[in-house]
C-alpha atoms as a PDB file:
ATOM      1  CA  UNK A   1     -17.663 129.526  17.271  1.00  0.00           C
ATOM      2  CA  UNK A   2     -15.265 128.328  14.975  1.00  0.00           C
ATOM      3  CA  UNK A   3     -12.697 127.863  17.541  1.00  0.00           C
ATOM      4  CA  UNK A   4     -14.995 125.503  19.251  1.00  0.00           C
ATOM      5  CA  UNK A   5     -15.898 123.707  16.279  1.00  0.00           C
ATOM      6  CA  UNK A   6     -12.091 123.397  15.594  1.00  0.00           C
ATOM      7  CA  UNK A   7     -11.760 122.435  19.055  1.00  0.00           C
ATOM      8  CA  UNK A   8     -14.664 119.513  19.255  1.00  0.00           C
ATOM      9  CA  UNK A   9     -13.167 118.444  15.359  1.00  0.00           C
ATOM     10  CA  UNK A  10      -9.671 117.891  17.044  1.00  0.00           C
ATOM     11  CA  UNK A  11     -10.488 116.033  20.194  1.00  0.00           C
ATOM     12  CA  UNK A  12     -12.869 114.187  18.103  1.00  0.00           C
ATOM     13  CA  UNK A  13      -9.776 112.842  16.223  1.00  0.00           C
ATOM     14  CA  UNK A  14      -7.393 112.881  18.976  1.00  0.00           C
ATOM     15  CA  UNK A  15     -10.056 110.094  20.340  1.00  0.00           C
ATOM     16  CA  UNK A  16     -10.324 108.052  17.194  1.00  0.00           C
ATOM     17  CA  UNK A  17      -7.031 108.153  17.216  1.00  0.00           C
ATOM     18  CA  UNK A  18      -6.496 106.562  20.426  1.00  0.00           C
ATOM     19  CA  UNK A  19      -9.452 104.414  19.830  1.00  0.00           C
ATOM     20  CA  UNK A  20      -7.736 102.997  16.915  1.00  0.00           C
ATOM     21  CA  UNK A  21      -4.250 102.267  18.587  1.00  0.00           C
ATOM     22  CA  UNK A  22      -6.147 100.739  21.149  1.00  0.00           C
ATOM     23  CA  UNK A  23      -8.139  98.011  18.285  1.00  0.00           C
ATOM     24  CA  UNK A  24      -4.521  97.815  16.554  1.00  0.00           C
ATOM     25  CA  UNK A  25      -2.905  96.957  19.583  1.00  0.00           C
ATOM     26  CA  UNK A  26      -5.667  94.379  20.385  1.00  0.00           C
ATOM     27  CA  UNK A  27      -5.355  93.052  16.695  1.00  0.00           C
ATOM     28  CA  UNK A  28      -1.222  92.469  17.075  1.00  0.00           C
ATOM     29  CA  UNK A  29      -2.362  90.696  20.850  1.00  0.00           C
ATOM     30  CA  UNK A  30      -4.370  88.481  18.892  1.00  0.00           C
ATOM     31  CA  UNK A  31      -2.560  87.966  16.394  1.00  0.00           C
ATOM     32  CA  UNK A  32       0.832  86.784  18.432  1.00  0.00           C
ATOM     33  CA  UNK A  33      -1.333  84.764  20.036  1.00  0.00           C
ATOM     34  CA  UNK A  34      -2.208  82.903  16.624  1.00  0.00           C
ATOM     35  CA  UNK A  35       1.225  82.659  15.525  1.00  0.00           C
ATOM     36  CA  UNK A  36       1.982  81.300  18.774  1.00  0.00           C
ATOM     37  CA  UNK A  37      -0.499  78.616  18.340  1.00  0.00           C
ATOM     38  CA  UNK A  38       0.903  77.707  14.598  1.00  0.00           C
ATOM     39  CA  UNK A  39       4.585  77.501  15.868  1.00  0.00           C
ATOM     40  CA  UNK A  40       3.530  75.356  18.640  1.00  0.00           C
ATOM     41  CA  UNK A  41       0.770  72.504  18.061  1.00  0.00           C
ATOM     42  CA  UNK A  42      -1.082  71.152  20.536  1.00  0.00           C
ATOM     43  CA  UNK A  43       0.039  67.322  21.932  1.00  0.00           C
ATOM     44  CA  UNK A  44      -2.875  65.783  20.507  1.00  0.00           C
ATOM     45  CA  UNK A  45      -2.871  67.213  17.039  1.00  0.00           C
ATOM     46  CA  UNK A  46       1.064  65.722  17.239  1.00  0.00           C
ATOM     47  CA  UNK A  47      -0.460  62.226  18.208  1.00  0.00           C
ATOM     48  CA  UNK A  48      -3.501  62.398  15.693  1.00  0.00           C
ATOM     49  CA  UNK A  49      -1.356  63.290  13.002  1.00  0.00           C
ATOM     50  CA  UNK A  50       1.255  60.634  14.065  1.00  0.00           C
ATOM     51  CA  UNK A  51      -1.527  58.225  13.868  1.00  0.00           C
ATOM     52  CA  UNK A  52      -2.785  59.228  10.699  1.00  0.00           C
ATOM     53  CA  UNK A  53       0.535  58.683   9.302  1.00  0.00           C
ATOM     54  CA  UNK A  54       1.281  54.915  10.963  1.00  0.00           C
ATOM     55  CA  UNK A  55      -1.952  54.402   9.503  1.00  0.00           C
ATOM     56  CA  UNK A  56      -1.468  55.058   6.100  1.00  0.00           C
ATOM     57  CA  UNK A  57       2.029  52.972   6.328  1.00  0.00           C
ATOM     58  CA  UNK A  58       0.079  49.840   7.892  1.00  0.00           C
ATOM     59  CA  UNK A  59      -3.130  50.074   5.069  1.00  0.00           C
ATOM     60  CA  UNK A  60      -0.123  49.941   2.796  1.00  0.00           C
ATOM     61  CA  UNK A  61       2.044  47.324   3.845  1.00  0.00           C
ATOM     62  CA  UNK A  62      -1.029  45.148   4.248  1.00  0.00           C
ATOM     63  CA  UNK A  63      -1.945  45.866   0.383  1.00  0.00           C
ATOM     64  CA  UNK A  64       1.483  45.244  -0.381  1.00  0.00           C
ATOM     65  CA  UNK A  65       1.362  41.827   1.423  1.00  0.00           C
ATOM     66  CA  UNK A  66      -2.421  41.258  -0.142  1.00  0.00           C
ATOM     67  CA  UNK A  67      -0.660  41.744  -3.339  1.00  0.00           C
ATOM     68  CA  UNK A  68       2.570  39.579  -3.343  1.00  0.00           C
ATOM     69  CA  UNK A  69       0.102  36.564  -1.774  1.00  0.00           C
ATOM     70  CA  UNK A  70      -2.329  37.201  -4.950  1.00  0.00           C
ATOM     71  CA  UNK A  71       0.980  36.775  -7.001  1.00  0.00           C
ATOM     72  CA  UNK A  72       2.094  34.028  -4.979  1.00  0.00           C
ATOM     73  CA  UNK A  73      -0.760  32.130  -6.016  1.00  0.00           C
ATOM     74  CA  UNK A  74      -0.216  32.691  -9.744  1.00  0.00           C
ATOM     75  CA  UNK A  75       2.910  31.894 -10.053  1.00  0.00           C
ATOM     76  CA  UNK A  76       2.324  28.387  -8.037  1.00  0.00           C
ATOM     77  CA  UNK A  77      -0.753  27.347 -10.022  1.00  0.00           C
ATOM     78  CA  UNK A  78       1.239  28.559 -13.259  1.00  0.00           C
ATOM     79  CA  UNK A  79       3.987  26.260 -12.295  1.00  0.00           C
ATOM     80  CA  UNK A  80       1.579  23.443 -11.328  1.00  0.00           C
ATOM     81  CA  UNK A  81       0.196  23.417 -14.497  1.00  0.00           C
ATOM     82  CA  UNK A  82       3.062  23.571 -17.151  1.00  0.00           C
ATOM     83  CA  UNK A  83       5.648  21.512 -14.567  1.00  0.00           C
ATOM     84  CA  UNK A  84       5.935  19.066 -17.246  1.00  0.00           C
ATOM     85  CA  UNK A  85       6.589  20.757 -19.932  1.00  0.00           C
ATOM     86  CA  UNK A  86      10.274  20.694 -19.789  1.00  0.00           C
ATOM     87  CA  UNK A  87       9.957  16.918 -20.053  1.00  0.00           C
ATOM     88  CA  UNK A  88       7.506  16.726 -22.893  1.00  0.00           C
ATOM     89  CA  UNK A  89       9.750  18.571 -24.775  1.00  0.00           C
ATOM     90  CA  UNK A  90      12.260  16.281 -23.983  1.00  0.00           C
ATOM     91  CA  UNK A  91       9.807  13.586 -25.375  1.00  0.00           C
ATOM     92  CA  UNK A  92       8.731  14.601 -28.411  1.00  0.00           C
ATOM     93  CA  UNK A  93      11.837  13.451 -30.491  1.00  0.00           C
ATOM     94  CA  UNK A  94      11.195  10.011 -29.401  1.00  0.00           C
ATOM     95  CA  UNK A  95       7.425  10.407 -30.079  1.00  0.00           C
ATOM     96  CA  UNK A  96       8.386  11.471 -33.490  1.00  0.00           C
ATOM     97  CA  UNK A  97      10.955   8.451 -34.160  1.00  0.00           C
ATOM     98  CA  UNK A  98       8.254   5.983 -32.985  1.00  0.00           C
ATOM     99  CA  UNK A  99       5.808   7.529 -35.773  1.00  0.00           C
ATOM    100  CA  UNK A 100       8.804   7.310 -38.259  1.00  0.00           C
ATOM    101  CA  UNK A 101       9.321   3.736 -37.375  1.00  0.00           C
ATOM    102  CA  UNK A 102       5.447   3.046 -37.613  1.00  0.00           C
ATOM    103  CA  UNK A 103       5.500   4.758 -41.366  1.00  0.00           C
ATOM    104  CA  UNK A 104       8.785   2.032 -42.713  1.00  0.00           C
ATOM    105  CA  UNK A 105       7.204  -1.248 -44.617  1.00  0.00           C
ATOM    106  CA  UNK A 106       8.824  -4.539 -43.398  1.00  0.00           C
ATOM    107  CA  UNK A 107       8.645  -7.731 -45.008  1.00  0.00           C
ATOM    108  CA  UNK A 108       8.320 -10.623 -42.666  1.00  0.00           C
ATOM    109  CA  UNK A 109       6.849 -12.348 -40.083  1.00  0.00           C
ATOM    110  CA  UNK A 110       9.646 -11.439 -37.729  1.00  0.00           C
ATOM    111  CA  UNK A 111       9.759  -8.003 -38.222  1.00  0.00           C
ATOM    112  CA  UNK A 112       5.892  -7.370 -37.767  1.00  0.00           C
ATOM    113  CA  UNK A 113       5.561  -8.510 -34.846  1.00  0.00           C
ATOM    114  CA  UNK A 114       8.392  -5.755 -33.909  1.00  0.00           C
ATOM    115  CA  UNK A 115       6.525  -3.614 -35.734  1.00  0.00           C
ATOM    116  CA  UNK A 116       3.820  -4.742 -33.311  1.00  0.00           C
ATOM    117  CA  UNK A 117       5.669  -4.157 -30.310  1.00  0.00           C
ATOM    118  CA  UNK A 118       7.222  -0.797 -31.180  1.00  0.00           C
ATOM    119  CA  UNK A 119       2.738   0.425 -31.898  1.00  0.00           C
ATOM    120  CA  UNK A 120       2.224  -0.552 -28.665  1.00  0.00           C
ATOM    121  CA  UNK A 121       5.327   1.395 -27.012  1.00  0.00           C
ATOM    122  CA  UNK A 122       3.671   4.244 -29.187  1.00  0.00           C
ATOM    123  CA  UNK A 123       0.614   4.022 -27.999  1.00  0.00           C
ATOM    124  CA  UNK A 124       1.741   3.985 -23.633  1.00  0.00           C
ATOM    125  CA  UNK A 125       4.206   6.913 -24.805  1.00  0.00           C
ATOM    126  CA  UNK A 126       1.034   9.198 -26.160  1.00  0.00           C
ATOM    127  CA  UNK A 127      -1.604   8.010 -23.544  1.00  0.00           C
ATOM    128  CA  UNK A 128       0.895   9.169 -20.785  1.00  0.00           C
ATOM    129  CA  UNK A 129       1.508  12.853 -22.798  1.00  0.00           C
ATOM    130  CA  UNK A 130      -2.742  13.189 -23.098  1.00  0.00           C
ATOM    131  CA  UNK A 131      -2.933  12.323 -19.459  1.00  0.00           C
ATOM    132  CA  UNK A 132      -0.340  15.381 -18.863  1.00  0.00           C
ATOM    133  CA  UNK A 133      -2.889  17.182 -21.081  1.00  0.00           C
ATOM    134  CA  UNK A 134      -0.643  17.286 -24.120  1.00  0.00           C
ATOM    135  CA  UNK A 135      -2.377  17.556 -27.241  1.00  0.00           C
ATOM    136  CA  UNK A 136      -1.538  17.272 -30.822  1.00  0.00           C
ATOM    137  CA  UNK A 137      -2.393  20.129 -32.991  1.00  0.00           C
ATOM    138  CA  UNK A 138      -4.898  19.889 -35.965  1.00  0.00           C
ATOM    139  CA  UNK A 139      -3.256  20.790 -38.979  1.00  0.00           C
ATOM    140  CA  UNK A 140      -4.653  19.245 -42.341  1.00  0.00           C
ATOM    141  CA  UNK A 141      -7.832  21.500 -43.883  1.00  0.00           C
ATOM    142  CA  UNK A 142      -7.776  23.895 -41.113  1.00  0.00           C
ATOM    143  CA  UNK A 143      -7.167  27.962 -41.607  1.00  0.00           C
ATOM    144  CA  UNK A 144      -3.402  28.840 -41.036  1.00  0.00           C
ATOM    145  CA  UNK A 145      -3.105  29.810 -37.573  1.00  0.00           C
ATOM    146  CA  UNK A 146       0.861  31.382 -36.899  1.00  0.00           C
ATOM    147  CA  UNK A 147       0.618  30.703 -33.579  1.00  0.00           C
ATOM    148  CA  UNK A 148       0.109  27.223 -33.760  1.00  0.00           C
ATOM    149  CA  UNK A 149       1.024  26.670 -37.652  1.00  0.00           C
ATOM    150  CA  UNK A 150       4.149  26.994 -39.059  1.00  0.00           C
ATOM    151  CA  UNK A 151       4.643  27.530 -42.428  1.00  0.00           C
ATOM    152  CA  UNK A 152       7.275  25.856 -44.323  1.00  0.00           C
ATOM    153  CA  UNK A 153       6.310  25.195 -47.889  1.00  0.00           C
ATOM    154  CA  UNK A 154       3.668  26.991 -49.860  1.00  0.00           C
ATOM    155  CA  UNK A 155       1.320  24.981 -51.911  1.00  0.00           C
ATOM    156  CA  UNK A 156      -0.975  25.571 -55.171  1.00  0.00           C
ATOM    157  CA  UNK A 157      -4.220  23.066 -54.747  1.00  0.00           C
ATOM    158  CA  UNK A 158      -7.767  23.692 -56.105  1.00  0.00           C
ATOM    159  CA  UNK A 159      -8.919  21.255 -53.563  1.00  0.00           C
ATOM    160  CA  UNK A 160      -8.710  23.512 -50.941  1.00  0.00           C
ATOM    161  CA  UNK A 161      -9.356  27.611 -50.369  1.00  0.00           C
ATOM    162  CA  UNK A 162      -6.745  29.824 -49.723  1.00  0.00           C
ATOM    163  CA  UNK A 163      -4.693  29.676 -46.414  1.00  0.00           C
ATOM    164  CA  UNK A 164      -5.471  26.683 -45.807  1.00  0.00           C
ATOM    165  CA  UNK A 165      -3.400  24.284 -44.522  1.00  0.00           C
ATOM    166  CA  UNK A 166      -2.533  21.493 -47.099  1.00  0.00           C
ATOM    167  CA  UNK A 167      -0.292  19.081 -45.607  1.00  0.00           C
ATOM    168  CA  UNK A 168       1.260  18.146 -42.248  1.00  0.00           C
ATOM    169  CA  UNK A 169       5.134  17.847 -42.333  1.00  0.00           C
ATOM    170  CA  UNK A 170       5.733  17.790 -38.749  1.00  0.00           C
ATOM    171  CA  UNK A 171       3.172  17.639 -35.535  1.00  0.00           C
ATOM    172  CA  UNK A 172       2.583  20.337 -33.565  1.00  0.00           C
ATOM    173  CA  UNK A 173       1.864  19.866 -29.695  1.00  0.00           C
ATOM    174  CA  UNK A 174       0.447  21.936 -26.808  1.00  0.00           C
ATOM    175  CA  UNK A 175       0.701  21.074 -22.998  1.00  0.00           C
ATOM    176  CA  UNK A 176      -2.865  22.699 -21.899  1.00  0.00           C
ATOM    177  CA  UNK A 177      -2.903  26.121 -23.346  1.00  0.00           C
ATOM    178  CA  UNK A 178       0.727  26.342 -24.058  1.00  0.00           C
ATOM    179  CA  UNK A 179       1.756  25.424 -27.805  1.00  0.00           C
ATOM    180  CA  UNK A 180       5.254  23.307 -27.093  1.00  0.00           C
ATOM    181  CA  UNK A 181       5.969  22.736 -30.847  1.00  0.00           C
ATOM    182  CA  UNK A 182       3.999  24.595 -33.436  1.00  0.00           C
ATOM    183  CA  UNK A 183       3.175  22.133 -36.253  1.00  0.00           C
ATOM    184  CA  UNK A 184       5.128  22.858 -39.588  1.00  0.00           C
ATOM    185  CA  UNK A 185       2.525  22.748 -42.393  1.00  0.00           C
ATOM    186  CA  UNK A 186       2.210  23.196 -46.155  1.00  0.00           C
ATOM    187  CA  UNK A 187      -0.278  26.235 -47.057  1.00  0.00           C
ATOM    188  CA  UNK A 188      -2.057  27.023 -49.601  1.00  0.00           C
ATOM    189  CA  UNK A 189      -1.572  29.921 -51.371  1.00  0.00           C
END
């Protein structure tokens, strides 16, 4: 009986064994097939992910154009607005004689009436700067602002609190937004 036992135990084996081989040999089948299919994609996943790919290139290019239009646009309306600045810069020397002129005391009937004519120069001159939206920049009993103020001279009056701005020694201009000249100003301390 043992022999028979022995006997049943090894064919028993002998036929897992061979059942085995057989499932390994179906699971290397299956799996050269697989590899197969990873080392050689199909046409259309080629395409699809060719697609994809053009795709992402075209949404960015149009961004990329979307973009440098936005910034276009800046930069035009920027230079629309300050275009003459370069000019009123040029300007405000003369402005600043014709005030200088306006401030000397003349004796005579002659030289009034100069006086007179040189006011009314004045006036065209700054009419044309406000209508380029130039504007002078308020100085006297305002608080010391450094980025329109410039302080030359420091000053000691009760009058007034501290940084305050005493006296006007120069006017200060902006074109818009833009400050062209700060003004220079006494402060007090």
């Amino acid at each position: 009986m043992s022999e028979e036992i022995k006997k049943e135990t090894v064919d028993e084996t002998v036929d897992t064994t061979k059942e085995t081989n057989e499932t390994e040999e179906i699971i290397n089948e299956s799996e050269a097939e697989t590899s197969e299919e990873v080392v050689a994609p199909s046409e259309l996943e080629v395409l699809t992910e060719k697609y994809d790919e053009l795709e992402t290139r075209y949404l960015r290019l149009q961004a990329d154009f979307d973009n440098s239009r936005r910034r276009q646009k800046i930069e035009s309306a920027s230079a629309a607005k300050f275009r003459s600045q370069s000019l009123v810069e040029k300007l405000l020397p003369v402005l600043d004689n014709f005030e200088r002129a306006m401030a000397t005391e003349l004796a005579g009937e002659d030289t009034k009436s100069f006086l007179e004519g040189i006011e009314i120069v004045q006036r065209q001159l700054e009419a044309a700067m406000e209508a380029e939206g130039v504007e002078v920049i308020a100085t006297v009993g305002e608080t010391f602002d450094p980025n329109v103020h410039q302080a030359v001279m420091q000053d000691d009056d009760k009058a007034f609190d501290s940084n305050v701005v005493t006296a006007e020694l120069q006017k200060g201009y902006k074109l818009k937004d833009r400050v062209i000249r700060p003004a220079m100003v006494k402060v007090n301390q």
